[in-house]
C-alpha atoms as a PDB file:
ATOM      1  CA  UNK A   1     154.077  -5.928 239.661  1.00  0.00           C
ATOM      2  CA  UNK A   2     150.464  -6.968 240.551  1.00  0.00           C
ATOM      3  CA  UNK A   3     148.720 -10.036 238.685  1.00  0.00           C
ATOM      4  CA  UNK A   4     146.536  -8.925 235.817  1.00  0.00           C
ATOM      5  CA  UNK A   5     142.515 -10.033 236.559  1.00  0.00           C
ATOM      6  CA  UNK A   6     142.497 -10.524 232.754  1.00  0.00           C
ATOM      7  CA  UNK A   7     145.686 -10.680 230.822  1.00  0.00           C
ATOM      8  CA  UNK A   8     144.178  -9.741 228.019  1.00  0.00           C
ATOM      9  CA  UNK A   9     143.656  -6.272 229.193  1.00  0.00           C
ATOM     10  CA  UNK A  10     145.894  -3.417 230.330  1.00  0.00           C
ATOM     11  CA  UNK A  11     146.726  -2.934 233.633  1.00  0.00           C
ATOM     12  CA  UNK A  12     144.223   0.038 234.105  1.00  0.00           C
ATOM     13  CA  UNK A  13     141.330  -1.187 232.340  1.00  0.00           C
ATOM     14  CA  UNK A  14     138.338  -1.322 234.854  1.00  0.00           C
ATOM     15  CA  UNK A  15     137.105  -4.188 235.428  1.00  0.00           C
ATOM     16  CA  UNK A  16     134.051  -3.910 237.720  1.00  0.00           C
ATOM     17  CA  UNK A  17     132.356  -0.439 238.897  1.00  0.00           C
ATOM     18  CA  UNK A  18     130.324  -1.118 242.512  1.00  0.00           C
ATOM     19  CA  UNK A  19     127.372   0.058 243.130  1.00  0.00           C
ATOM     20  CA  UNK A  20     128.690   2.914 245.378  1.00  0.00           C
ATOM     21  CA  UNK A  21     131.200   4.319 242.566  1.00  0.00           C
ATOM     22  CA  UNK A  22     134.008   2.650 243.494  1.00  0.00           C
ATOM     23  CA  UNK A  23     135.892   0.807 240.878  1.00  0.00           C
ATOM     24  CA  UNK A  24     138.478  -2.425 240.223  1.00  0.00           C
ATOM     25  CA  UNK A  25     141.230  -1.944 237.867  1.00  0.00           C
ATOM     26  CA  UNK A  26     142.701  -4.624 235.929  1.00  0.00           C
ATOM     27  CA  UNK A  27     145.866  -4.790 238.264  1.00  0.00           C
ATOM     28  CA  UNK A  28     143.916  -4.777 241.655  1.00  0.00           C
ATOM     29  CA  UNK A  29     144.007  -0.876 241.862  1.00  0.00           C
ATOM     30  CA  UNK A  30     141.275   0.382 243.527  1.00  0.00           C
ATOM     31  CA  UNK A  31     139.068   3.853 242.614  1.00  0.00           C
ATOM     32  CA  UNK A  32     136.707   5.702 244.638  1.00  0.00           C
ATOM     33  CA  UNK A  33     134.472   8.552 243.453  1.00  0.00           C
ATOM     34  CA  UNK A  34     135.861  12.156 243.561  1.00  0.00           C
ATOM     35  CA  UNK A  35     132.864  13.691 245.131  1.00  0.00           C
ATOM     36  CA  UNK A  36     134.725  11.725 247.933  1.00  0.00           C
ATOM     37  CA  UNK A  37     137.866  13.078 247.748  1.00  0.00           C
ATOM     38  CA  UNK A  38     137.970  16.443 249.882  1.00  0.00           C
ATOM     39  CA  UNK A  39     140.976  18.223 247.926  1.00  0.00           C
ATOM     40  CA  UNK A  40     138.682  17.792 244.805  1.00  0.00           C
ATOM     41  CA  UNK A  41     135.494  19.073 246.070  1.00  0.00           C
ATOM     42  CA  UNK A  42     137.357  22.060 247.807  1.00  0.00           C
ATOM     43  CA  UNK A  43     138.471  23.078 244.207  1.00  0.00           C
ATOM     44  CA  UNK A  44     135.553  22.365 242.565  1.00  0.00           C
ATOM     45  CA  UNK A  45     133.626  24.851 244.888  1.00  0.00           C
ATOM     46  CA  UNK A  46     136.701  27.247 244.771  1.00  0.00           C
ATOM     47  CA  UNK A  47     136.272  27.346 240.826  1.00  0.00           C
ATOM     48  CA  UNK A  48     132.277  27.508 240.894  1.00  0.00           C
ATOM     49  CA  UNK A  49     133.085  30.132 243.346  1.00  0.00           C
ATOM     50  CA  UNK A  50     135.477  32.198 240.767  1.00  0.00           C
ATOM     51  CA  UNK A  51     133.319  32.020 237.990  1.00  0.00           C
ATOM     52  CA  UNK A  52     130.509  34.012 239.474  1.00  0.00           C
END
Protein backbone atom coordinates (compact mmCIF):
# COMPACT_ATOMS: atom_id res chain seq x y z
CA UNK A 1 0.00 0.00 0.00
CA UNK A 2 1.24 3.53 -0.96
CA UNK A 3 1.96 6.26 1.87
CA UNK A 4 -0.96 8.60 2.38
CA UNK A 5 0.21 12.57 1.45
CA UNK A 6 -2.20 13.39 4.32
CA UNK A 7 -3.37 10.74 6.67
CA UNK A 8 -6.09 12.46 7.45
CA UNK A 9 -7.67 11.93 4.15
CA UNK A 10 -8.75 8.91 2.10
CA UNK A 11 -6.67 7.40 -0.19
CA UNK A 12 -8.47 9.00 -3.27
CA UNK A 13 -9.00 12.37 -2.11
CA UNK A 14 -7.19 14.81 -4.59
CA UNK A 15 -4.84 16.56 -3.38
CA UNK A 16 -3.48 18.99 -6.01
CA UNK A 17 -5.09 19.57 -9.67
CA UNK A 18 -2.09 21.02 -12.22
CA UNK A 19 -2.56 23.44 -14.31
CA UNK A 20 -2.87 21.10 -17.37
CA UNK A 21 -5.78 18.88 -15.71
CA UNK A 22 -3.86 16.43 -14.36
CA UNK A 23 -4.41 15.54 -10.79
CA UNK A 24 -2.55 13.96 -7.39
CA UNK A 25 -4.49 11.65 -5.32
CA UNK A 26 -3.98 11.23 -1.76
CA UNK A 27 -2.08 7.82 -2.27
CA UNK A 28 0.29 9.06 -5.13
CA UNK A 29 -2.25 8.02 -7.90
CA UNK A 30 -2.02 10.02 -10.68
CA UNK A 31 -5.15 11.48 -13.09
CA UNK A 32 -5.06 12.92 -16.41
CA UNK A 33 -7.96 14.60 -18.22
CA UNK A 34 -10.33 12.40 -20.34
CA UNK A 35 -10.36 14.61 -23.32
CA UNK A 36 -6.92 12.79 -23.30
CA UNK A 37 -7.88 9.51 -23.17
CA UNK A 38 -8.66 8.23 -26.86
CA UNK A 39 -11.20 5.29 -25.88
CA UNK A 40 -13.23 8.15 -24.18
CA UNK A 41 -13.32 10.66 -26.84
CA UNK A 42 -14.07 7.86 -29.49
CA UNK A 43 -17.33 7.21 -27.44
CA UNK A 44 -18.12 10.46 -26.72
CA UNK A 45 -18.23 11.29 -30.54
CA UNK A 46 -19.87 7.81 -31.19
CA UNK A 47 -22.80 8.91 -28.75
CA UNK A 48 -23.00 12.67 -30.09
CA UNK A 49 -23.02 10.84 -33.28
CA UNK A 50 -26.23 8.53 -32.25
CA UNK A 51 -28.18 11.14 -30.91
CA UNK A 52 -28.58 13.08 -34.10
Amino acid sequence: MAELHDASLPAGHLITVRKDGSALLNDGGELTPAAQNPWYVLATVYVEYDDL
